[in-house]
N, C-alpha and C. Protein backbone atom coordinates (compact mmCIF):
# COMPACT_ATOMS: atom_id res chain seq x y z
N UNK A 1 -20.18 16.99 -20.56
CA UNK A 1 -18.98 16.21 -20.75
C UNK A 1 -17.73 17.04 -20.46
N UNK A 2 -17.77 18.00 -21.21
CA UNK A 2 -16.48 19.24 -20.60
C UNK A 2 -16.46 19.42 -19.44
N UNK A 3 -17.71 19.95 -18.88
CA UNK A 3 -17.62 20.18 -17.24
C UNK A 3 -16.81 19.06 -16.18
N UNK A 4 -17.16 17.85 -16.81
CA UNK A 4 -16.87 16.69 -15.65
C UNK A 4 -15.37 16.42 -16.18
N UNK A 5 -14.91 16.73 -17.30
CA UNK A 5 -13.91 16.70 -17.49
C UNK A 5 -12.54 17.83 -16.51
N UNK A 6 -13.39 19.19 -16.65
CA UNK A 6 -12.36 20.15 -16.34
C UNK A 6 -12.26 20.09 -14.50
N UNK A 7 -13.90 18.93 -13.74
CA UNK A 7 -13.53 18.80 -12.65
C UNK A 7 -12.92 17.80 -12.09
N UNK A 8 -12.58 16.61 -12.90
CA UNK A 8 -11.64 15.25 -12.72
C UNK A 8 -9.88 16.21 -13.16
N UNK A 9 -9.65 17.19 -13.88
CA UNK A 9 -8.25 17.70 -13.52
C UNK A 9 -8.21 18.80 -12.88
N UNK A 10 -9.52 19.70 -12.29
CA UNK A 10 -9.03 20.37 -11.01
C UNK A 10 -8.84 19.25 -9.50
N UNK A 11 -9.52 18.35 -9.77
CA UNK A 11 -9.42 17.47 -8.31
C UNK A 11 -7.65 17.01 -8.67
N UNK A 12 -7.56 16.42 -9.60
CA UNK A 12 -6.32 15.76 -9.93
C UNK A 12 -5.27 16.70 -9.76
N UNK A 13 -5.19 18.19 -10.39
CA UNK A 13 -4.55 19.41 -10.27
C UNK A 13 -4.05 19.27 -8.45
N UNK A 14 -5.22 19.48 -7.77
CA UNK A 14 -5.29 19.87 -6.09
C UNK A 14 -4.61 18.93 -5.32
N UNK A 15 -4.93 17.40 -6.07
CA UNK A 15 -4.10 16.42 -5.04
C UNK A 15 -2.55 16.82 -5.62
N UNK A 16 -2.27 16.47 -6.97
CA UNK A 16 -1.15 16.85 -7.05
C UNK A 16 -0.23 18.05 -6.29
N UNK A 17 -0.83 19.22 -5.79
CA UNK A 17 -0.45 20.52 -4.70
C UNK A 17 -0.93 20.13 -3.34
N UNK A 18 -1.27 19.29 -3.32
CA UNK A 18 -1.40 18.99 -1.91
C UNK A 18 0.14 17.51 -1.78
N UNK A 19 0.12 16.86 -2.34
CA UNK A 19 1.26 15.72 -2.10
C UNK A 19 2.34 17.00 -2.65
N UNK A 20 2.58 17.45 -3.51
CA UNK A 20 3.87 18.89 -3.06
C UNK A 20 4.09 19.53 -1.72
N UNK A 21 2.95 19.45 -1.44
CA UNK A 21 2.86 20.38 0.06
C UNK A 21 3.50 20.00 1.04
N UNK A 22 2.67 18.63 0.96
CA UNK A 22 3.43 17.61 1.97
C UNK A 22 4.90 17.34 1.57
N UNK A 23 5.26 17.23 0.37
CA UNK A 23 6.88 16.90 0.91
C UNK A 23 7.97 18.29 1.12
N UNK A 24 7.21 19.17 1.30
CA UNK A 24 7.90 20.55 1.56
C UNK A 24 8.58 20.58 2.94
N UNK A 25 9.53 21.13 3.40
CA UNK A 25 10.25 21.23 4.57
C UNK A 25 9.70 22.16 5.23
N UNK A 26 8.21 22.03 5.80
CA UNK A 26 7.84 23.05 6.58
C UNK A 26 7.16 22.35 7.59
N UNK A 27 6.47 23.21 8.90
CA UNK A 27 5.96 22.82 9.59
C UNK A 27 4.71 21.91 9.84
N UNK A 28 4.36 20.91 10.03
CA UNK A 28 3.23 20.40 10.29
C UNK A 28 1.69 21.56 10.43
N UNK A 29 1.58 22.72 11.00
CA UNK A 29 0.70 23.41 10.83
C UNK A 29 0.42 23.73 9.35
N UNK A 30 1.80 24.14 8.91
CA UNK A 30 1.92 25.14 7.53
C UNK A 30 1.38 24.06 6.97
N UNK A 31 1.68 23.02 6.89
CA UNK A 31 1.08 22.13 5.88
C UNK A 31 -0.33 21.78 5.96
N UNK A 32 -1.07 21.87 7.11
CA UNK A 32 -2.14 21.97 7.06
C UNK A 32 -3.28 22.75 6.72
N UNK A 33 -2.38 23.84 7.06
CA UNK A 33 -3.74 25.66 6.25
C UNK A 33 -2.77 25.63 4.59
N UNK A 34 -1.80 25.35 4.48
CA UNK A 34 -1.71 25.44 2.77
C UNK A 34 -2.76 24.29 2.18
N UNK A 35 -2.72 22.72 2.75
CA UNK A 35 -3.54 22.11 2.12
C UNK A 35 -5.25 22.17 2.24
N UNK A 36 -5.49 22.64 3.27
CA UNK A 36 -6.94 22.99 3.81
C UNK A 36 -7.16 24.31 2.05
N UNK A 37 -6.35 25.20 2.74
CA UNK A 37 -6.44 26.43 1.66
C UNK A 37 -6.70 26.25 0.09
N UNK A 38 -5.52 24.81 -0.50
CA UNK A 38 -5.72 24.66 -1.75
C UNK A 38 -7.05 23.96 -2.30
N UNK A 39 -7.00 23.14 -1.22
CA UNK A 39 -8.36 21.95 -1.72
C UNK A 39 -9.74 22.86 -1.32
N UNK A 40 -10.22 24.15 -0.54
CA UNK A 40 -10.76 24.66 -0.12
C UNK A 40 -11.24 25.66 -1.57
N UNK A 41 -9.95 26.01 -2.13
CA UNK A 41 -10.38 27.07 -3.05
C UNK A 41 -10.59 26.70 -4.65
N UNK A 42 -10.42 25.28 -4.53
CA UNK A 42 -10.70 24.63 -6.25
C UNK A 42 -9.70 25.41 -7.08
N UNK A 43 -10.17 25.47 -8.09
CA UNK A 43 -9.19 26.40 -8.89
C UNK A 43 -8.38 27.31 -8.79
N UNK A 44 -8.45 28.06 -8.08
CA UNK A 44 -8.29 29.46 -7.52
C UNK A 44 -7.07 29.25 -6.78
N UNK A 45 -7.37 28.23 -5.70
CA UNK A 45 -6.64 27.58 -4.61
C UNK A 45 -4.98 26.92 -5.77
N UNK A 46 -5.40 26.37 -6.58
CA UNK A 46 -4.39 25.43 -7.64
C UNK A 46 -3.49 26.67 -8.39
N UNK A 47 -4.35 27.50 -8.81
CA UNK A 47 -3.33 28.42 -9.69
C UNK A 47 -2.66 29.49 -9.46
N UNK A 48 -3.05 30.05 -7.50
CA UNK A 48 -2.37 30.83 -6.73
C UNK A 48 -1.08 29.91 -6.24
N UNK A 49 -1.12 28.54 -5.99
CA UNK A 49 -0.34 27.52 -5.59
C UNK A 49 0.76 27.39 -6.86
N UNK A 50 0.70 26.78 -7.78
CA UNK A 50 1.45 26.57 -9.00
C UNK A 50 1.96 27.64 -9.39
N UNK A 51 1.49 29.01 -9.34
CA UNK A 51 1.69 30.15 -9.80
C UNK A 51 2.59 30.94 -9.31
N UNK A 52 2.35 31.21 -7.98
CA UNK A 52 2.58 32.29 -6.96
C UNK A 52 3.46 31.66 -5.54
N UNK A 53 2.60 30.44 -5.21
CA UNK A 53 3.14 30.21 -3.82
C UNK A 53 4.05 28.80 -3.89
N UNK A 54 4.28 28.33 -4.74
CA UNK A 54 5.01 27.05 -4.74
C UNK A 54 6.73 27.27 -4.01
N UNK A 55 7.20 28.53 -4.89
CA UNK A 55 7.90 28.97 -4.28
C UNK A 55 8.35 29.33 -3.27
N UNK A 56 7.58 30.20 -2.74
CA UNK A 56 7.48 30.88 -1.30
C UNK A 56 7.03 30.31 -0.32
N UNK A 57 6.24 28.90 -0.11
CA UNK A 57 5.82 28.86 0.49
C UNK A 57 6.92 28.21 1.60
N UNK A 58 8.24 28.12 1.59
CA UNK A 58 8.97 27.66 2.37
C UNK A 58 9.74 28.67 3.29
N UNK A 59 9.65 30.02 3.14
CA UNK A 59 9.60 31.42 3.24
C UNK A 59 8.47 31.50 4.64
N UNK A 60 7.47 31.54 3.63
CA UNK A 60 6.47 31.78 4.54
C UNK A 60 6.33 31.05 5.85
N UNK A 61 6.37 29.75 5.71
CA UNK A 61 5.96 28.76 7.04
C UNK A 61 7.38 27.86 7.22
N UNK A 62 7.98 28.45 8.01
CA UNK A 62 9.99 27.88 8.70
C UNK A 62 9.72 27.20 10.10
């Protein structure tokens, strides 16, 4: 029951960073290896995103 729980809000977590992604002012590529990247890495992918790259990532891909 926990398990299926903690994977209905990493999926929910990932779409939520992926529709961020998309309304970011970056390139059509960038938006594609950030969202490939987040939904690719499950968790990992979500809390480097929320954490680390939410910020930057408009930096990174101009």
């Amino acid at each position: 029951m926990l398990t299926t729980i903690l994977y209905i809000v990493g999926i929910v977590l990932a779409v939520v960073a992926v529709l961020d992604i998309i309304k970011k002012p970056i390139t059509l590529v960038g938006k594609i290896i950030c969202s490939v990247l987040v939904l690719a890495t499950s968790w990992v992918g979500v809390a480097v995103y929320f954490l680390f790259a939410k910020d930057r990532i408009t930096k990174w891909f101009k």
